[in-house]
N, C-alpha and C. Protein backbone atom coordinates (compact mmCIF):
# COMPACT_ATOMS: atom_id res chain seq x y z
N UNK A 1 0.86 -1.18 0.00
CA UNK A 1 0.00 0.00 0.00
C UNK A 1 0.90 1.23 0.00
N UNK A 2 0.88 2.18 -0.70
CA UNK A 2 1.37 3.13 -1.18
C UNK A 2 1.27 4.47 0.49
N UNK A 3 1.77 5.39 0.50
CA UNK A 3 2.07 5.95 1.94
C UNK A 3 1.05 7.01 1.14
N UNK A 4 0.20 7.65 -0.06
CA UNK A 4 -0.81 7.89 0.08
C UNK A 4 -1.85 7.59 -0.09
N UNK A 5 -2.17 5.90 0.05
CA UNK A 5 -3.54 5.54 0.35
C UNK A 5 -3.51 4.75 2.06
N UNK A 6 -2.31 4.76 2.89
CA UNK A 6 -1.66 4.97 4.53
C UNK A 6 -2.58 5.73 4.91
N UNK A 7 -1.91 7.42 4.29
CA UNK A 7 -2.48 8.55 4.95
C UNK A 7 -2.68 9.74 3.46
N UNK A 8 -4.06 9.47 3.78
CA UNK A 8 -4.39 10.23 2.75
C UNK A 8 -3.96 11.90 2.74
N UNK A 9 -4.37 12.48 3.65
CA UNK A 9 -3.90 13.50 4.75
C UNK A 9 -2.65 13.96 4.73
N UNK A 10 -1.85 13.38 4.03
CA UNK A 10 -0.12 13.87 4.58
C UNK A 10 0.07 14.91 2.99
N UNK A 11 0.73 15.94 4.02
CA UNK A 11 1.24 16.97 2.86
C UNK A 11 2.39 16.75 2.84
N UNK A 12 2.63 17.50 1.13
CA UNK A 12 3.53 17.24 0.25
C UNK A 12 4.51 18.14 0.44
N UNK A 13 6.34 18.46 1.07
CA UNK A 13 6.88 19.17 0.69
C UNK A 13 7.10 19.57 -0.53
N UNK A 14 7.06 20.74 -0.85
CA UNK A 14 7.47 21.16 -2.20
C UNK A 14 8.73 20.79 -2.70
N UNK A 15 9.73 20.58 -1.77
CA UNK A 15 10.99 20.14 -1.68
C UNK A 15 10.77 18.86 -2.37
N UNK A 16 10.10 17.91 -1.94
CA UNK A 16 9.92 16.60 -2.16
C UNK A 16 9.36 15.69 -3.06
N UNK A 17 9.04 16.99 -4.14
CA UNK A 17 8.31 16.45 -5.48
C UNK A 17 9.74 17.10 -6.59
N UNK A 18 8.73 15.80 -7.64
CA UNK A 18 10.41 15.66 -8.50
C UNK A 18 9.88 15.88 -9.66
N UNK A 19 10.72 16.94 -11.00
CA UNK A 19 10.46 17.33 -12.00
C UNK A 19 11.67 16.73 -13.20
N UNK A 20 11.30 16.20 -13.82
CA UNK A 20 12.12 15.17 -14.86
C UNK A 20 13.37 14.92 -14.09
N UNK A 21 13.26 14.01 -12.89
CA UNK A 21 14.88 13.66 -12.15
C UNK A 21 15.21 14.82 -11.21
N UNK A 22 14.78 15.74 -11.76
CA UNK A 22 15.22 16.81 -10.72
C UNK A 22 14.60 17.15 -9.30
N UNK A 23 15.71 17.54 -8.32
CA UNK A 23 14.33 17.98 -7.60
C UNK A 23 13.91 19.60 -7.96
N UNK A 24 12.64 19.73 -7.22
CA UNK A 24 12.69 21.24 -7.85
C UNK A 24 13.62 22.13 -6.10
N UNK A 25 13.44 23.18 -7.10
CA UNK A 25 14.52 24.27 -5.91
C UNK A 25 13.47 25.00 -5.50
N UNK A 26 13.59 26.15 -4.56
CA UNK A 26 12.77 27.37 -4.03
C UNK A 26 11.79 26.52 -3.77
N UNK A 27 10.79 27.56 -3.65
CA UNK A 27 9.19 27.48 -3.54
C UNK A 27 8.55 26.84 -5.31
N UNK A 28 7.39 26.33 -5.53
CA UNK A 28 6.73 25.77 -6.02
C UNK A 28 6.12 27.09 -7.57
N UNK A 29 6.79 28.07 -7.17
CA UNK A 29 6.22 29.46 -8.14
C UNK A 29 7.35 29.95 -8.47
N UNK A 30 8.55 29.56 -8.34
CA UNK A 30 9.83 30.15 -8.76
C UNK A 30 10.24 29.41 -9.67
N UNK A 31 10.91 30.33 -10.90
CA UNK A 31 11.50 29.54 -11.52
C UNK A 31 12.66 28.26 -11.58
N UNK A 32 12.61 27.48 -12.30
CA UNK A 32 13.41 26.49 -12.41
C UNK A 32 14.65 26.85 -12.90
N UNK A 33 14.54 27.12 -14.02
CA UNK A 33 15.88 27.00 -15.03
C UNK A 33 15.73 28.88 -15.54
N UNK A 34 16.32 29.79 -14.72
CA UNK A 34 16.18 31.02 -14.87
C UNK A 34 17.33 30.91 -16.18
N UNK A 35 18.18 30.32 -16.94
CA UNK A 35 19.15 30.54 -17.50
C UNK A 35 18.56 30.82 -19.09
N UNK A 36 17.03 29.43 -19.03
CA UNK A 36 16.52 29.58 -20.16
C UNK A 36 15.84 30.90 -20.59
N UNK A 37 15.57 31.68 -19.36
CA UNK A 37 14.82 32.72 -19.65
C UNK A 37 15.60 33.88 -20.58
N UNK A 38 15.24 34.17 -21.65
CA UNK A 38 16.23 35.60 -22.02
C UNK A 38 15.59 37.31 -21.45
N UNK A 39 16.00 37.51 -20.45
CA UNK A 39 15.88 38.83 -19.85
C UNK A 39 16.03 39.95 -20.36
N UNK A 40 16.09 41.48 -20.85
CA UNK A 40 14.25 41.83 -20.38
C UNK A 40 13.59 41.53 -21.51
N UNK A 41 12.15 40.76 -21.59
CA UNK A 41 11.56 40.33 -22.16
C UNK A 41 9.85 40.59 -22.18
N UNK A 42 8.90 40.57 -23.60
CA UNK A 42 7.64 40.75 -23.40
C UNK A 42 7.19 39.26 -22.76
N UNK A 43 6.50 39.38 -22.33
CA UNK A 43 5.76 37.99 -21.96
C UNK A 43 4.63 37.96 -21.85
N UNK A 44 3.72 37.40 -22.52
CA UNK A 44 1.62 37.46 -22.54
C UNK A 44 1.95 36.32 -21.72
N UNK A 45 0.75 37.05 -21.08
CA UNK A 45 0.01 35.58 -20.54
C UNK A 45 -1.49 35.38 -19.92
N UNK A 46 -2.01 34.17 -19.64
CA UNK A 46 -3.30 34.35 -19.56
C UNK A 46 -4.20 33.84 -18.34
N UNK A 47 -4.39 34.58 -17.23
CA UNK A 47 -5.07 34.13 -15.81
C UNK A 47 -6.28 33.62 -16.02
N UNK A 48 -6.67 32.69 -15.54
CA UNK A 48 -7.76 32.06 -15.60
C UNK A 48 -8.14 32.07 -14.02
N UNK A 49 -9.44 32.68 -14.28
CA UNK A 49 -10.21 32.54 -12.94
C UNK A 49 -11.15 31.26 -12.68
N UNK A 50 -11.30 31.26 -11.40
CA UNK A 50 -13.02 30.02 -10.73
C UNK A 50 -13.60 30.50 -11.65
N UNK A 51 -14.95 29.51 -11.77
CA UNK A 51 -16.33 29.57 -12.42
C UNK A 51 -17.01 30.88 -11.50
N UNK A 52 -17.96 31.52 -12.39
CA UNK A 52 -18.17 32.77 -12.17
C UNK A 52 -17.34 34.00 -10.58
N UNK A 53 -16.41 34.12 -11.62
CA UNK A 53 -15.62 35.10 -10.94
C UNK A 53 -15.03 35.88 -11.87
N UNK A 54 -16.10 36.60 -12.60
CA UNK A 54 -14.95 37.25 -14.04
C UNK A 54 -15.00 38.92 -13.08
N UNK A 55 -15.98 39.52 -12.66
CA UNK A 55 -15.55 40.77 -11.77
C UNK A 55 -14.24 40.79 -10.82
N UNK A 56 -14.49 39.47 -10.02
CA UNK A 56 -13.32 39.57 -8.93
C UNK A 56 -12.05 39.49 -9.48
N UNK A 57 -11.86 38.11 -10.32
CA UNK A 57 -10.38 38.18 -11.49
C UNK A 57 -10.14 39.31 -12.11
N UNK A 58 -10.79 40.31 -12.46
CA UNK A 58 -10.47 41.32 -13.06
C UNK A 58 -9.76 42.21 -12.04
N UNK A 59 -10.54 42.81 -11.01
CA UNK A 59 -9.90 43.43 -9.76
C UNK A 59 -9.21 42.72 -8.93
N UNK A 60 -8.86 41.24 -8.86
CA UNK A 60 -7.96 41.06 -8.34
C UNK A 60 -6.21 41.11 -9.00
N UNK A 61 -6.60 40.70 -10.44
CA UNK A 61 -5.34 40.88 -11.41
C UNK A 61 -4.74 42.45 -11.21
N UNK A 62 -6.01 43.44 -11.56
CA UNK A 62 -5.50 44.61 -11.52
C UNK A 62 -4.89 44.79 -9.96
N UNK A 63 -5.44 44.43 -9.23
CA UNK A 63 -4.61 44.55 -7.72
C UNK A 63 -3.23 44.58 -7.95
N UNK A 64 -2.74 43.39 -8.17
CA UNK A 64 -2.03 42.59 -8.27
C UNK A 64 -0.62 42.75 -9.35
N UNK A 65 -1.02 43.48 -10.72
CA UNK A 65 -0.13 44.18 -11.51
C UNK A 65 -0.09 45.21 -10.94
N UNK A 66 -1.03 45.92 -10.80
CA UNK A 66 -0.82 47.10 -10.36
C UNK A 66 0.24 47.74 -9.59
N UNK A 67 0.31 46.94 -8.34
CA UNK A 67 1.33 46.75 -7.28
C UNK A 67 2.49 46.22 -7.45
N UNK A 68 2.93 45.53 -8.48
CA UNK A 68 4.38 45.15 -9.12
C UNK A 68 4.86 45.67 -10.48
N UNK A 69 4.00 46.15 -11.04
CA UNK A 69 4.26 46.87 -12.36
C UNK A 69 3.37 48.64 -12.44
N UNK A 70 4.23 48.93 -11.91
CA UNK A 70 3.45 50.37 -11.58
C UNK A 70 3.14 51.23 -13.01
N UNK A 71 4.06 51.20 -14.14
CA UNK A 71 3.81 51.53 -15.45
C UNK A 71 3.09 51.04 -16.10
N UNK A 72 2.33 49.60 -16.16
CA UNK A 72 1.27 48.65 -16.38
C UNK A 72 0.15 49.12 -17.13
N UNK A 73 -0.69 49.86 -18.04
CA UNK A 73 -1.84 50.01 -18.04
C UNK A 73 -2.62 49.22 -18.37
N UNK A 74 -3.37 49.04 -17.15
CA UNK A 74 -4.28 48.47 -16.41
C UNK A 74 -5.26 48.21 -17.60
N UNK A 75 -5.75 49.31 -18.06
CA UNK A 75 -7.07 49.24 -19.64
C UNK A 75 -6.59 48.49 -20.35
N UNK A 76 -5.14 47.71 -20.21
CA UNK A 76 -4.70 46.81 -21.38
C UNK A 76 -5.22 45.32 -21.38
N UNK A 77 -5.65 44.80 -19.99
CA UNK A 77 -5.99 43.71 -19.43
C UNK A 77 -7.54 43.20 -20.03
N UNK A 78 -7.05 42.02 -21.18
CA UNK A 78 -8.42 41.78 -21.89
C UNK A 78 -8.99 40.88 -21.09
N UNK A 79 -10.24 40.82 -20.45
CA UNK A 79 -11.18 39.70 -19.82
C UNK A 79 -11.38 38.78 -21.14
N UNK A 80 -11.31 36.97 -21.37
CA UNK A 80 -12.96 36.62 -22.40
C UNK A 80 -12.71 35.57 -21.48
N UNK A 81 -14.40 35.11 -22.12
CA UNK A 81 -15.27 34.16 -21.56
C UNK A 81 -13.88 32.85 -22.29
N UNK A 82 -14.60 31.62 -21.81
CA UNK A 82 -14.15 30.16 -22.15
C UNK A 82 -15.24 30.17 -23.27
N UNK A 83 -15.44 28.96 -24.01
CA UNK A 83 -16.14 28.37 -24.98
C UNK A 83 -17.29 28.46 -24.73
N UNK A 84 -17.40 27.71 -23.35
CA UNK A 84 -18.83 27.35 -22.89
C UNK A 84 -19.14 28.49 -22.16
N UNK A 85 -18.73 29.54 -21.80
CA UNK A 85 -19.00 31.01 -20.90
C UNK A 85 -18.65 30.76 -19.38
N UNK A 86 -18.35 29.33 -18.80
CA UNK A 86 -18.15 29.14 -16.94
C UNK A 86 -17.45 29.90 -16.48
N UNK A 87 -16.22 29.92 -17.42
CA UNK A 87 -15.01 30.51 -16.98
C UNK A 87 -14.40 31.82 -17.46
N UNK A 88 -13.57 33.05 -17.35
CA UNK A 88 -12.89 33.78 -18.19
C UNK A 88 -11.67 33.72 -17.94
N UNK A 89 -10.69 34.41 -18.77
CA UNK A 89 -9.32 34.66 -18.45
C UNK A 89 -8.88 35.93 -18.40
N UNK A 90 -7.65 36.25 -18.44
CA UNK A 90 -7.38 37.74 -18.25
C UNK A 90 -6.27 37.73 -19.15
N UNK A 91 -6.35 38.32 -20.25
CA UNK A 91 -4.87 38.54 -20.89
C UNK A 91 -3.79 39.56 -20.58
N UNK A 92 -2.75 39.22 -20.44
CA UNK A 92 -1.91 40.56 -20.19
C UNK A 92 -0.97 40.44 -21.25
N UNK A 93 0.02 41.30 -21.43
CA UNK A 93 1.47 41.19 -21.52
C UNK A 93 2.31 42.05 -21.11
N UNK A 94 3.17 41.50 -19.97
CA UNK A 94 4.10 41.96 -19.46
C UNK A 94 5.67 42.24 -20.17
N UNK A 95 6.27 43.35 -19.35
CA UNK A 95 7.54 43.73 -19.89
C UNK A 95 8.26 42.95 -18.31
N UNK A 96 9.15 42.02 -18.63
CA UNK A 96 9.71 41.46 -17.39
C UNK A 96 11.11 41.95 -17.75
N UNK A 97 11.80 41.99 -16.05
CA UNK A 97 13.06 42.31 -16.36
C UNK A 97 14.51 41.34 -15.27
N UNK A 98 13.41 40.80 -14.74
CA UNK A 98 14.70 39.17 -13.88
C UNK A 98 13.92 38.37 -13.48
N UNK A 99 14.04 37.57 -13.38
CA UNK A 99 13.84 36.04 -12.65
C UNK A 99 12.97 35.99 -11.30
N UNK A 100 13.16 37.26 -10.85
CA UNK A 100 12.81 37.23 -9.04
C UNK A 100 11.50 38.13 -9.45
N UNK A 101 11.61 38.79 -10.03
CA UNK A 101 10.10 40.10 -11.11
C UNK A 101 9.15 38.88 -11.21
N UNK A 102 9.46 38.06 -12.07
CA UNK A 102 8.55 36.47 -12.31
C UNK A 102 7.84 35.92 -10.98
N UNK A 103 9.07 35.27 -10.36
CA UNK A 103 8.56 34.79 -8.98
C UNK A 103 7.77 35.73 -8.24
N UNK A 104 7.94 36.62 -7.57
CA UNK A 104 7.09 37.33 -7.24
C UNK A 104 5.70 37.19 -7.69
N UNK A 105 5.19 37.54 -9.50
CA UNK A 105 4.30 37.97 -10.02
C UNK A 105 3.97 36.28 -9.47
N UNK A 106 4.25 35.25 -9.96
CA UNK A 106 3.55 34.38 -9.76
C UNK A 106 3.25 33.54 -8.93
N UNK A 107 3.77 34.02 -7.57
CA UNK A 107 3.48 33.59 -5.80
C UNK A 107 2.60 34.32 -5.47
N UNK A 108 2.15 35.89 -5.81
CA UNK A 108 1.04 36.70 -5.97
C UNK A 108 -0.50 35.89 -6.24
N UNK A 109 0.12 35.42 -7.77
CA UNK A 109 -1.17 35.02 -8.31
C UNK A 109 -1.59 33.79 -7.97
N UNK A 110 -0.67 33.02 -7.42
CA UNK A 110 -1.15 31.43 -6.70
C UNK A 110 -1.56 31.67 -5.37
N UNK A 111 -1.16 32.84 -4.87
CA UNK A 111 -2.11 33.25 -3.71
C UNK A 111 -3.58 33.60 -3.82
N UNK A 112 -3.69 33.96 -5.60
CA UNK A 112 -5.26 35.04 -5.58
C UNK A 112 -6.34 33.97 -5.21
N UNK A 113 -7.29 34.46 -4.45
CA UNK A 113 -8.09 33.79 -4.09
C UNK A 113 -9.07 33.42 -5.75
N UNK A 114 -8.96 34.26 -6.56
CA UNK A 114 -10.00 34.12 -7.64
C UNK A 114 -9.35 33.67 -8.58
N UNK A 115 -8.08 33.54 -8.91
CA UNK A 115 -7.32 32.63 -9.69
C UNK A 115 -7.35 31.12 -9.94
N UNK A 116 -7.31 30.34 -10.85
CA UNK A 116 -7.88 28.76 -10.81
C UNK A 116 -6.17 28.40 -11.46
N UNK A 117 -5.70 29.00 -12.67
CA UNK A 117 -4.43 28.74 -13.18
C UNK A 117 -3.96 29.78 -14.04
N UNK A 118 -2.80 29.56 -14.18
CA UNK A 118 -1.83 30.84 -15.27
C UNK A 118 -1.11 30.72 -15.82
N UNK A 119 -1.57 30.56 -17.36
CA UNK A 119 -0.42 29.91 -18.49
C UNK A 119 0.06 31.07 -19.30
């Protein structure tokens, strides 16, 4: 019997999960392989909120850039629906400029309460 069907209950160090052989480093929102990244760079990307939460994802994103990208405009941030309408996303594109700019933005957004994922 496997130690999570033991204890279903037992949390996972982040430390303790493994990414192709590797372990991972930092926290679970930091980058891996900062080397691949080429710095300063545009970067889109697209927040996806819970099922009906397209008001709160909107003001929570804007929170959220707002406060780490102070030059940001905010009116740039496209809301759309999913296919079926449950869900929306938030488009941005960011001007990034290191590795730790990233982490940040995306320990932020795994905190947002109205956030579901962010590709």
């Amino acid at each position: 019997m496997s130690d999570n069907q033991q204890n279903p209950n037992k949390e996972v160090n982040v430390s303790d999960v493994l990414l192709n052989n590797d372990e991972i480093k930092g926290k679970k929102t930091d980058i891996q392989n900062p080397e691949l990244w080429d710095f300063p760079m545009n970067y889109p990307m697209s927040i996806i909120g819970h099922e009906g939460e397209h008001d709160s994802l909107l003001n929570e994103v804007k929170l959220i850039l707002g406060s780490q990208f102070p030059d940001f405009d905010l009116a740039s941030i496209q809301v759309k629906p999913s296919k079926t309408g449950r869900f929306h996303s938030a488009r941005v594109n960011l001007y990034l400029t290191t590795a730790e700019q990233v982490n940040t933005l995306y320990a932020a957004l795994d905190n947002a309460q109205t956030v579901r994922i962010v590709m």
